[in-house]
PDB file of N, CA and C in Angstrom:
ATOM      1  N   UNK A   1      -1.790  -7.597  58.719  1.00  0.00           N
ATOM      2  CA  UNK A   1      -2.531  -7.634  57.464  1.00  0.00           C
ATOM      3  C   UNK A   1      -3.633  -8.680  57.603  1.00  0.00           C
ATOM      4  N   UNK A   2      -4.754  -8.583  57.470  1.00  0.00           N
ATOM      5  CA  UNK A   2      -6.134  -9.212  57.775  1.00  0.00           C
ATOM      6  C   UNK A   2      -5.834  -9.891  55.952  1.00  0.00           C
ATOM      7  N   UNK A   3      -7.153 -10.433  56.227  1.00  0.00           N
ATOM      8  CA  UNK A   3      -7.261 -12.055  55.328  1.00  0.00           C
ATOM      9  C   UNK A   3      -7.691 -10.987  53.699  1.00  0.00           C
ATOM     10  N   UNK A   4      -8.217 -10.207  54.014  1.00  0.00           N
ATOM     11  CA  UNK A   4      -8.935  -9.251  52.574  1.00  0.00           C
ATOM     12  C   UNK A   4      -7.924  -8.834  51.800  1.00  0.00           C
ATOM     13  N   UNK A   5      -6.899  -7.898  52.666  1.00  0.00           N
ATOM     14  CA  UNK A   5      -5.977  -7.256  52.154  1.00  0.00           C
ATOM     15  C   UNK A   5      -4.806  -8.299  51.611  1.00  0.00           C
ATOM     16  N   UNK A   6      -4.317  -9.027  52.376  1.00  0.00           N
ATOM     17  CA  UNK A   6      -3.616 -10.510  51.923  1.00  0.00           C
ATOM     18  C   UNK A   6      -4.130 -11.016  50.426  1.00  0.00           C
ATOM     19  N   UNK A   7      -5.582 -11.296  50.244  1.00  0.00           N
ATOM     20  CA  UNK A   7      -5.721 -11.678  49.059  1.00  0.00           C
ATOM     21  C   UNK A   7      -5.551 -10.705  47.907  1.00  0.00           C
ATOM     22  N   UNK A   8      -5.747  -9.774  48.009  1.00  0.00           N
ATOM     23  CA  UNK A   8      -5.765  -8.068  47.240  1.00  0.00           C
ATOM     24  C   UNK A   8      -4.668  -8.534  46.509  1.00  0.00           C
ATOM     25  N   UNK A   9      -3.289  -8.543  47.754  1.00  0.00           N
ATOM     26  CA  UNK A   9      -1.982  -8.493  47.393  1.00  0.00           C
ATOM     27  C   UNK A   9      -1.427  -9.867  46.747  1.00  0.00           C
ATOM     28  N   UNK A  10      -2.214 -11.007  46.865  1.00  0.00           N
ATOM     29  CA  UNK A  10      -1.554 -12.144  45.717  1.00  0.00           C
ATOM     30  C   UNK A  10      -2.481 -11.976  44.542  1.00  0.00           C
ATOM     31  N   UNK A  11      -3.420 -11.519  44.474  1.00  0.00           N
ATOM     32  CA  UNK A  11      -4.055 -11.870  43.180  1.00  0.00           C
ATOM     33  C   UNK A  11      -3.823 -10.364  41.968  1.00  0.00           C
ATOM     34  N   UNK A  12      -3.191  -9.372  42.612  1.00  0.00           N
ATOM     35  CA  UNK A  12      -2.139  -8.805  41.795  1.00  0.00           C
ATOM     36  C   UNK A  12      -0.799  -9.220  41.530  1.00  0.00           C
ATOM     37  N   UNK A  13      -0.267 -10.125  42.986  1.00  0.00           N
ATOM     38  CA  UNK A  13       0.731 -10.337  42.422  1.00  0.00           C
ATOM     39  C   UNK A  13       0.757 -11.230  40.862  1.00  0.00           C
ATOM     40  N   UNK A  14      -0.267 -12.414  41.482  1.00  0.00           N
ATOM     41  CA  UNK A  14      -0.550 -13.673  40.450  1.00  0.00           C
ATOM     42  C   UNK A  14      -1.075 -12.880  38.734  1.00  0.00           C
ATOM     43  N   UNK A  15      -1.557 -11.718  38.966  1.00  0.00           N
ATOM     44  CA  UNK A  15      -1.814 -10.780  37.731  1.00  0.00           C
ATOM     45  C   UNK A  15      -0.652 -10.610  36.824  1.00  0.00           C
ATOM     46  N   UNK A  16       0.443  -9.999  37.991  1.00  0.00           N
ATOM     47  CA  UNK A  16       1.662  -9.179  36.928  1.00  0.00           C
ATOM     48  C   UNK A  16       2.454 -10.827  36.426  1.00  0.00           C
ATOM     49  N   UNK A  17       2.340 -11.772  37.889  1.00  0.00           N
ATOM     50  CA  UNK A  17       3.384 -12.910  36.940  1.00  0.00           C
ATOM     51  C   UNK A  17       2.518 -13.155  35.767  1.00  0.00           C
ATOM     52  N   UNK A  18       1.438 -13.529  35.302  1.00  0.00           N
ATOM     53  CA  UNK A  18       0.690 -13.954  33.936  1.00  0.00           C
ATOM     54  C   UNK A  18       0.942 -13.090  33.411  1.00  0.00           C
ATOM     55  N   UNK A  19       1.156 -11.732  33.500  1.00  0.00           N
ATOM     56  CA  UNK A  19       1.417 -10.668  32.529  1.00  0.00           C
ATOM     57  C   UNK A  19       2.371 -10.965  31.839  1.00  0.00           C
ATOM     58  N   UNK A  20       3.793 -10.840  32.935  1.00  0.00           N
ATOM     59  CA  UNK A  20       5.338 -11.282  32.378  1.00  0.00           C
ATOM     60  C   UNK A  20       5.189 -12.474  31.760  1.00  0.00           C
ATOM     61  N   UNK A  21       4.807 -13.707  31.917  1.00  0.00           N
ATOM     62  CA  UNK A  21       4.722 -14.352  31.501  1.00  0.00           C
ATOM     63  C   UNK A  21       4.712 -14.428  29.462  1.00  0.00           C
ATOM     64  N   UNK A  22       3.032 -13.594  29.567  1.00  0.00           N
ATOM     65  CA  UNK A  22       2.261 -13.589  28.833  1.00  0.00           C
ATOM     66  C   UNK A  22       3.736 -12.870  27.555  1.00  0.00           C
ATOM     67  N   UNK A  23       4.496 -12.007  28.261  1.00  0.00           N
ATOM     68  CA  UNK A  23       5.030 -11.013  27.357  1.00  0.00           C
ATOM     69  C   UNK A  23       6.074 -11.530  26.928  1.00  0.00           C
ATOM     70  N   UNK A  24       6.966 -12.628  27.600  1.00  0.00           N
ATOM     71  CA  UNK A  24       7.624 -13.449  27.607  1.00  0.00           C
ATOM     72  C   UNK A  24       7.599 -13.732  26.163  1.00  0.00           C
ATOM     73  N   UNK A  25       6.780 -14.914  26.224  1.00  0.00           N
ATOM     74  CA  UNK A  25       6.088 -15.719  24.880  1.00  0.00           C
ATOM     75  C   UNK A  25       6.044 -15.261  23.960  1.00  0.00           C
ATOM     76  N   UNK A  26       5.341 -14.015  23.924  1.00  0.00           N
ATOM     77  CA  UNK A  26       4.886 -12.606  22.803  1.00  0.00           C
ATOM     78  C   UNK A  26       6.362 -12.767  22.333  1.00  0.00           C
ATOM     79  N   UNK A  27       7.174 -11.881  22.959  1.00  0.00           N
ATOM     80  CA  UNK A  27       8.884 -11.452  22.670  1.00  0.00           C
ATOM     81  C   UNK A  27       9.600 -12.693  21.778  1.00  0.00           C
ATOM     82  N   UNK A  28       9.806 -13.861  22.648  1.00  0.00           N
ATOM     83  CA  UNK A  28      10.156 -15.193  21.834  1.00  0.00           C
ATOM     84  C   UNK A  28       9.695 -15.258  20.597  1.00  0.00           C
ATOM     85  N   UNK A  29       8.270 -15.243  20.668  1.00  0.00           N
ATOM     86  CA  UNK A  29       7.903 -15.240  19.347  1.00  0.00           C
ATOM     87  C   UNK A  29       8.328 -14.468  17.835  1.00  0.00           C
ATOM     88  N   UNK A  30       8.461 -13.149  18.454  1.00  0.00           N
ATOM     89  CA  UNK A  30       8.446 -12.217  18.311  1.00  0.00           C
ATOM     90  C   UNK A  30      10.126 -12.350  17.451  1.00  0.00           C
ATOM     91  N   UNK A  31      10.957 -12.078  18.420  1.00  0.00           N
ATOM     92  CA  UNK A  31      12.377 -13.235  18.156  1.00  0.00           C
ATOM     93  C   UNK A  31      12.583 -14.218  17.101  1.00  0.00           C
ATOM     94  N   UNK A  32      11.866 -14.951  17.158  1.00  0.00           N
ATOM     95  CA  UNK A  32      11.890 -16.127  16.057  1.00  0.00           C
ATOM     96  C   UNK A  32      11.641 -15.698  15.066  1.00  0.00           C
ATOM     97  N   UNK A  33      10.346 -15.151  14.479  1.00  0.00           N
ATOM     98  CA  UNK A  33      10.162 -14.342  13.584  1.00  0.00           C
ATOM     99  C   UNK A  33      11.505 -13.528  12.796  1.00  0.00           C
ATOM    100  N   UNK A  34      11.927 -12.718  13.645  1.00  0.00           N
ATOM    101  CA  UNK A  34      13.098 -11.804  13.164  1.00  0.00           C
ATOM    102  C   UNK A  34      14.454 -12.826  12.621  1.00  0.00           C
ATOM    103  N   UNK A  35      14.908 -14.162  13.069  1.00  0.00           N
ATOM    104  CA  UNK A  35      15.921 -14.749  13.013  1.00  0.00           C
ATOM    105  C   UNK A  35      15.503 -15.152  11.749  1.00  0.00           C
ATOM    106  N   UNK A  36      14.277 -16.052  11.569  1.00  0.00           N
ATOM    107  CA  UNK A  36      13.764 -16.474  10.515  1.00  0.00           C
ATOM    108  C   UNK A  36      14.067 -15.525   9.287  1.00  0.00           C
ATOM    109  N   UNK A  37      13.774 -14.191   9.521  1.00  0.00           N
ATOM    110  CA  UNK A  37      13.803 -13.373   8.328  1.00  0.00           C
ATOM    111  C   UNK A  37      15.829 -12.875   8.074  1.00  0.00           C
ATOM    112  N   UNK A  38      16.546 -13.830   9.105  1.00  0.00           N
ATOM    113  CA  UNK A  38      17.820 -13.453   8.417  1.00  0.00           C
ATOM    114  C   UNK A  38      18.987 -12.704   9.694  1.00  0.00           C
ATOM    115  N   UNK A  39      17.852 -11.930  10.575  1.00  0.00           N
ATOM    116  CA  UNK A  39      18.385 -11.262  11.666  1.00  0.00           C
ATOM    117  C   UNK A  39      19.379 -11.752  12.680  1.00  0.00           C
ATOM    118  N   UNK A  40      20.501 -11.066  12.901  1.00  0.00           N
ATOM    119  CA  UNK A  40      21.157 -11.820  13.943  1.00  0.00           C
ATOM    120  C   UNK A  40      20.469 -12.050  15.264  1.00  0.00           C
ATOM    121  N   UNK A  41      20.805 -12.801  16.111  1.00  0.00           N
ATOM    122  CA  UNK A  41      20.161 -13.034  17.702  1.00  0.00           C
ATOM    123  C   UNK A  41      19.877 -11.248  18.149  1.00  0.00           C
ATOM    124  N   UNK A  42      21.352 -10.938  18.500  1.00  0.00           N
ATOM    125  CA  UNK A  42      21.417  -9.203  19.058  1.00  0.00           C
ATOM    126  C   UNK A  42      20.465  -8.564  18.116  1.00  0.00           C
ATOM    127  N   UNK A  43      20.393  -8.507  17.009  1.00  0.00           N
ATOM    128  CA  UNK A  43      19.897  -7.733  16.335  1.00  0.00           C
ATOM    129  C   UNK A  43      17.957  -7.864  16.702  1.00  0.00           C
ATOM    130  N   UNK A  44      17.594  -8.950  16.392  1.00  0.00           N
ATOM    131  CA  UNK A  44      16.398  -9.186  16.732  1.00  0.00           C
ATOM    132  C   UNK A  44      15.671  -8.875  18.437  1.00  0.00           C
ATOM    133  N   UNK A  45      16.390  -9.133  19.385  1.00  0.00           N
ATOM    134  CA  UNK A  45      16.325  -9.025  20.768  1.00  0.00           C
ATOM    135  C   UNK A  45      16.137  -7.463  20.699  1.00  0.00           C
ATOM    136  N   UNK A  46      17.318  -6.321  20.146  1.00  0.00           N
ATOM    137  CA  UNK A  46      17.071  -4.997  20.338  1.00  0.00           C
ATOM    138  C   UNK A  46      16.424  -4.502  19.388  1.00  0.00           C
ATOM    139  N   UNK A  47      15.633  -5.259  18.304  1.00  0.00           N
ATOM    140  CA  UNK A  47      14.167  -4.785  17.848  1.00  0.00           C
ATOM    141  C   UNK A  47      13.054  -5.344  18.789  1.00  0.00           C
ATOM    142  N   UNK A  48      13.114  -6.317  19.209  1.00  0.00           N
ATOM    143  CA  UNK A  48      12.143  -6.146  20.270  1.00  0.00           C
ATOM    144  C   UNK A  48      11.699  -5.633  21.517  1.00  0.00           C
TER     145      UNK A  48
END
């Protein structure tokens, strides 16, 4: 694998981790919200 294709392949990788990341946070949030309004843990997690 030459130096081009090498970078191709981390700067998608480095893409999807900020993605997960990104969705991570979203979800938590997302989570909190639902507990706040009363929701159990399970309950909120499998609405999100």
């Amino acid at each position: 694998m030459d130096a081009a294709q090498y970078q191709e392949f981390i700067f998608g990788m480095l893409f999807l981790e900020r993605a997960s990341d990104q969705f991570d946070e979203v979800r938590e949030r997302f989570i909190d919200r639902q507990l706040a309004l009363g929701r159990s843990r399970s309950e909120a997690e499998k609405i999100a």
